[in-house]
C-alpha atoms as a PDB file:
ATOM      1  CA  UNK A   1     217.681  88.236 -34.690  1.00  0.00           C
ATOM      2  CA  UNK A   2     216.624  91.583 -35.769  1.00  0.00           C
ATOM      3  CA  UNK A   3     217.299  93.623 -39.022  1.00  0.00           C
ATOM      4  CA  UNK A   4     220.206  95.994 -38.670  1.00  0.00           C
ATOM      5  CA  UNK A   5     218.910  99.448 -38.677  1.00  0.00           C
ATOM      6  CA  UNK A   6     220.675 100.837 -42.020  1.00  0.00           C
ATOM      7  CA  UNK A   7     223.223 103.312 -41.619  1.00  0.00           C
ATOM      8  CA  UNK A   8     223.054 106.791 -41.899  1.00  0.00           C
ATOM      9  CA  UNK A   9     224.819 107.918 -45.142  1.00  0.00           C
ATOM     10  CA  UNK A  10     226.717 111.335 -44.603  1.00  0.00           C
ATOM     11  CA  UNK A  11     228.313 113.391 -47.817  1.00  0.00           C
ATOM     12  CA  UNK A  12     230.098 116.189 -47.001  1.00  0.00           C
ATOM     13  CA  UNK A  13     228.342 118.792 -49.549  1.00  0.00           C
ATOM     14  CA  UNK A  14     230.304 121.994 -48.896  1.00  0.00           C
ATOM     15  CA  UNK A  15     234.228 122.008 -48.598  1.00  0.00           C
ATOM     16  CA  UNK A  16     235.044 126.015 -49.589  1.00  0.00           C
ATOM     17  CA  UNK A  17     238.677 127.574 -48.046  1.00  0.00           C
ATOM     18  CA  UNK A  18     238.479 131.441 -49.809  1.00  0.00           C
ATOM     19  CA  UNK A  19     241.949 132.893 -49.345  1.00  0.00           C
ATOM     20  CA  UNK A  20     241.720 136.623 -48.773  1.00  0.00           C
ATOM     21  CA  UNK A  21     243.053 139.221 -50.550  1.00  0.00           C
ATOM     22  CA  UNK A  22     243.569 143.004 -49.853  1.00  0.00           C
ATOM     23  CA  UNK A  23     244.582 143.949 -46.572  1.00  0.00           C
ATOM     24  CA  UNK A  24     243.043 140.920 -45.333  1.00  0.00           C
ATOM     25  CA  UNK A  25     245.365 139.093 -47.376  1.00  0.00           C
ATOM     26  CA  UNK A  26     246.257 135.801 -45.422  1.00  0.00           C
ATOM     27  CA  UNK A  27     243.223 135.120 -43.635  1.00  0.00           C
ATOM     28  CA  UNK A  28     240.790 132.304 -44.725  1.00  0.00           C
ATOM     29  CA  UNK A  29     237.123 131.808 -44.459  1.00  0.00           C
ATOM     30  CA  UNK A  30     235.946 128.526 -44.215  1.00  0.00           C
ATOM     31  CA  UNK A  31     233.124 126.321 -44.786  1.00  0.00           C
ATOM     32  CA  UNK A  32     232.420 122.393 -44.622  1.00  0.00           C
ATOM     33  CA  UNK A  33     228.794 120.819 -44.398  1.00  0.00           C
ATOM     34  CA  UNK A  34     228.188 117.140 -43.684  1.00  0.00           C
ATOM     35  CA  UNK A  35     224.261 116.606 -45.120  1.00  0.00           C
ATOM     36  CA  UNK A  36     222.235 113.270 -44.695  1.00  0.00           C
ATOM     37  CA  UNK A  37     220.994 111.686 -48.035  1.00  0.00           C
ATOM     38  CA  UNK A  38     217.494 113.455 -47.340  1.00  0.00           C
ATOM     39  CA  UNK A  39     219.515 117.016 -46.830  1.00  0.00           C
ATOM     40  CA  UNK A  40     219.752 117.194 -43.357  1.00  0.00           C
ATOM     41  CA  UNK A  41     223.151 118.594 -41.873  1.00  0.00           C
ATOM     42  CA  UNK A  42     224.747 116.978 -39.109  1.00  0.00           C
ATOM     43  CA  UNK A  43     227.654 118.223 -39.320  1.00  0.00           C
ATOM     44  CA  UNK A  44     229.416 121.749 -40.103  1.00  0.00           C
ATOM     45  CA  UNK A  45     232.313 124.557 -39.630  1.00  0.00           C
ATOM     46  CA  UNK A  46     232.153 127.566 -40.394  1.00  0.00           C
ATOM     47  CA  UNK A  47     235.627 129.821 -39.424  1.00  0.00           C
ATOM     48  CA  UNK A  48     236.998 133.063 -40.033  1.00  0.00           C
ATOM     49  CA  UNK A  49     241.151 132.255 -39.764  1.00  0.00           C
ATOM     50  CA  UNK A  50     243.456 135.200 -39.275  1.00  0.00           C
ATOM     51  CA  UNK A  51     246.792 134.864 -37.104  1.00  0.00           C
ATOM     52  CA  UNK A  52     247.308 138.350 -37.766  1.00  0.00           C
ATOM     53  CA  UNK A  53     244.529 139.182 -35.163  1.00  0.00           C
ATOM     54  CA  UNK A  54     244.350 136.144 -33.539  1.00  0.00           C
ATOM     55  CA  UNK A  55     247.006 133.678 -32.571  1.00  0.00           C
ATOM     56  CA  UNK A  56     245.571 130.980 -30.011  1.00  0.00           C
ATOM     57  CA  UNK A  57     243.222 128.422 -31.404  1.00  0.00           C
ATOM     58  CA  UNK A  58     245.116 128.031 -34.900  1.00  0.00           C
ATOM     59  CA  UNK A  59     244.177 131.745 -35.889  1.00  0.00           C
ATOM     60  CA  UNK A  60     240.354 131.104 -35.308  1.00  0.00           C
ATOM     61  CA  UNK A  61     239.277 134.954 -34.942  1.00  0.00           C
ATOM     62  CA  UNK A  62     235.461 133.499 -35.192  1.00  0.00           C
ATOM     63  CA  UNK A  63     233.849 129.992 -36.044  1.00  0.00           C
ATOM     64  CA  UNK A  64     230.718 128.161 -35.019  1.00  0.00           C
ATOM     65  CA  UNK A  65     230.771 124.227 -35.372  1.00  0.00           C
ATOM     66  CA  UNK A  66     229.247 121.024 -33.434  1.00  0.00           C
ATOM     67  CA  UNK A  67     232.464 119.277 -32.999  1.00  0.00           C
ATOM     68  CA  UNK A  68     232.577 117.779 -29.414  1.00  0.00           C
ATOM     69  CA  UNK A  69     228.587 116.460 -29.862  1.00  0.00           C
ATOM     70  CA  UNK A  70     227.604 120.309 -28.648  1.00  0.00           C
ATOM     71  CA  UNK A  71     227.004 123.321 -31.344  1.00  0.00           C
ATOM     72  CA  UNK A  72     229.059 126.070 -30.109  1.00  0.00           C
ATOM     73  CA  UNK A  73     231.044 129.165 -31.157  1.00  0.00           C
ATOM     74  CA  UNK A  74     234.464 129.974 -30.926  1.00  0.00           C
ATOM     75  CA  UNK A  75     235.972 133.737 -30.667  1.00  0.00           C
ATOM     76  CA  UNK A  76     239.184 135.330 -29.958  1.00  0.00           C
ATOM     77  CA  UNK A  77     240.331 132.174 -28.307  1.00  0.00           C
ATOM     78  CA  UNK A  78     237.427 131.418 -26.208  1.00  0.00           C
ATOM     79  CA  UNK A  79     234.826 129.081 -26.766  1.00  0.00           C
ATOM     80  CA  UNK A  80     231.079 129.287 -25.453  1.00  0.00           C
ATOM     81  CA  UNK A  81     227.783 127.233 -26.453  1.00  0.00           C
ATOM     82  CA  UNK A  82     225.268 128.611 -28.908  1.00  0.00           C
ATOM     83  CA  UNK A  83     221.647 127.489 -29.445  1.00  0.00           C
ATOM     84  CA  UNK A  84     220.913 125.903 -32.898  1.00  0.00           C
ATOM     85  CA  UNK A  85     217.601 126.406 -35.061  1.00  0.00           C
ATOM     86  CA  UNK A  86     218.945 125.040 -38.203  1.00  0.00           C
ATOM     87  CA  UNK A  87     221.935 125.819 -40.165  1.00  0.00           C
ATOM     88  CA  UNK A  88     220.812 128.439 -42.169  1.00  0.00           C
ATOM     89  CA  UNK A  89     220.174 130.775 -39.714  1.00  0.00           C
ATOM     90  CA  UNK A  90     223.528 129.575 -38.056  1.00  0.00           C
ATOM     91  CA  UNK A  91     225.648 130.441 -41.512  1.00  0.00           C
ATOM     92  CA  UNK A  92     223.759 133.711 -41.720  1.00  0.00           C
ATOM     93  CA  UNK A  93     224.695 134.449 -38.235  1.00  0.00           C
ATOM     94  CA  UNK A  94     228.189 134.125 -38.584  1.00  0.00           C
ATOM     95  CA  UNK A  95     228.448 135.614 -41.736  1.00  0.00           C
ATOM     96  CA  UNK A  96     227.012 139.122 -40.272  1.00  0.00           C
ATOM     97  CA  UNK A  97     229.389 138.839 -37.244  1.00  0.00           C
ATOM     98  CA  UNK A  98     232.160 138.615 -39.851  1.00  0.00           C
ATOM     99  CA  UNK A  99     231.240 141.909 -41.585  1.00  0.00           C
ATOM    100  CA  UNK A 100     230.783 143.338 -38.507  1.00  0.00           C
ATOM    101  CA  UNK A 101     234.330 142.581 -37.442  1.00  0.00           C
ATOM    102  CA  UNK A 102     235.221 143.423 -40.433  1.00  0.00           C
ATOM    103  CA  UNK A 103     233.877 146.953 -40.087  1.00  0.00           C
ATOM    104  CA  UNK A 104     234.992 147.507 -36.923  1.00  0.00           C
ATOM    105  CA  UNK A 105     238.521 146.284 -38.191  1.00  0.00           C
ATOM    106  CA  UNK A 106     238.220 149.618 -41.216  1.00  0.00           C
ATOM    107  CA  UNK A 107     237.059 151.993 -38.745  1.00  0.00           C
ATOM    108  CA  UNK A 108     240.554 152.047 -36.315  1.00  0.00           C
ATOM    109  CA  UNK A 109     242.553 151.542 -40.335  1.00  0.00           C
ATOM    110  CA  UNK A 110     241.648 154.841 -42.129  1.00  0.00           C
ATOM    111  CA  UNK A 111     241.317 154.887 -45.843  1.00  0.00           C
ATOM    112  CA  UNK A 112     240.662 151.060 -45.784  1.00  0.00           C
ATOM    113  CA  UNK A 113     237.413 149.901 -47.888  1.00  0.00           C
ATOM    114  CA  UNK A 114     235.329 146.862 -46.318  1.00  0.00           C
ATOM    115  CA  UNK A 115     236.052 143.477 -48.293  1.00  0.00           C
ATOM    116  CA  UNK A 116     232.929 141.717 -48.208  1.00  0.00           C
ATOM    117  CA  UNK A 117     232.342 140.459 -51.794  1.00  0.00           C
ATOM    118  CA  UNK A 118     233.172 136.695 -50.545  1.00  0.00           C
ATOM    119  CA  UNK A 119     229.547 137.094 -48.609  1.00  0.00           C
ATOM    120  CA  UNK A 120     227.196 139.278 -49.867  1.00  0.00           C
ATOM    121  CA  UNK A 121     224.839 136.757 -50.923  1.00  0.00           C
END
C-alpha cells in the first residue's frame, strides 16, 4: 500500500465584516480568504450587503466568490461566471465596481459625499 498523499492544510487568513456608516449606514462589506500553507487562496468572498438597494440574495448588491467549485459574481440578484487570474486582481476588481456604485448611488442623492475610506488602499 501506498503513502497517503498529505492533506492540504487551509487557514482562513482574512475574516473582515466593516459595518457602514453615513448614509450607507447598514450595509456591510465583506471579506473572507481561505490560503494554503504556501499562500495560495482557494477559497474567498468578497460582498457588498445592502437590503436597502437590494433585497433578493440576502442583500448581496455585489460579491464575487468560488462557492459551487466555479468563480463567479453575483449582482442585483443575478449571478453570472467570471474568469479568474488570481485573487488580487479579483479583490481589486470588485473593489472599483463598489466605488463605482457607490458614485453612481451620490449622483441621483444630491449633497451626498462618496464614502470610500473603507477601500482606498
Amino acid at each position: 500500500m501506498g503513502k497517503k498523499p498529505k492533506k492540504l492544510e487551509i487557514t482562513k487568513t482574512v475574516d473582515t465584516a466593516n459595518r457602514l456608516k453615513g448614509k450607507r449606514k447598514g450595509a456591510i462589506l465583506k471579506e473572507e480568504v481561505w490560503e494554503t500553507d504556501n499562500g495560495q487562496v482557494v477559497k474567498y468572498v468578497l460582498a457588498y450587503i445592502n437590503p436597502r438597494i437590494c433585497g433578493p440574495d440576502n442583500g448581496r448588491v455585489l460579491g464575487y466568490d468560488n462557492r459551487h467549485d466555479y468563480h463567479h459574481r453575483h449582482f442585483l440578484g443575478t449571478t453570472e461566471p467570471v474568469d479568474f487570474v488570481n485573487y488580487e486582481a479579483l479583490a481589486e476588481r470588485f473593489r472599483t465596481e463598489v466605488k463605482e456604485l457607490w458614485r453612481k448611488e451620490d449622483e441621483t442623492k444630491e449633497g451626498c459625499k462618496h464614502e470610500s475610506k473603507h477601500w482606498d488602499g
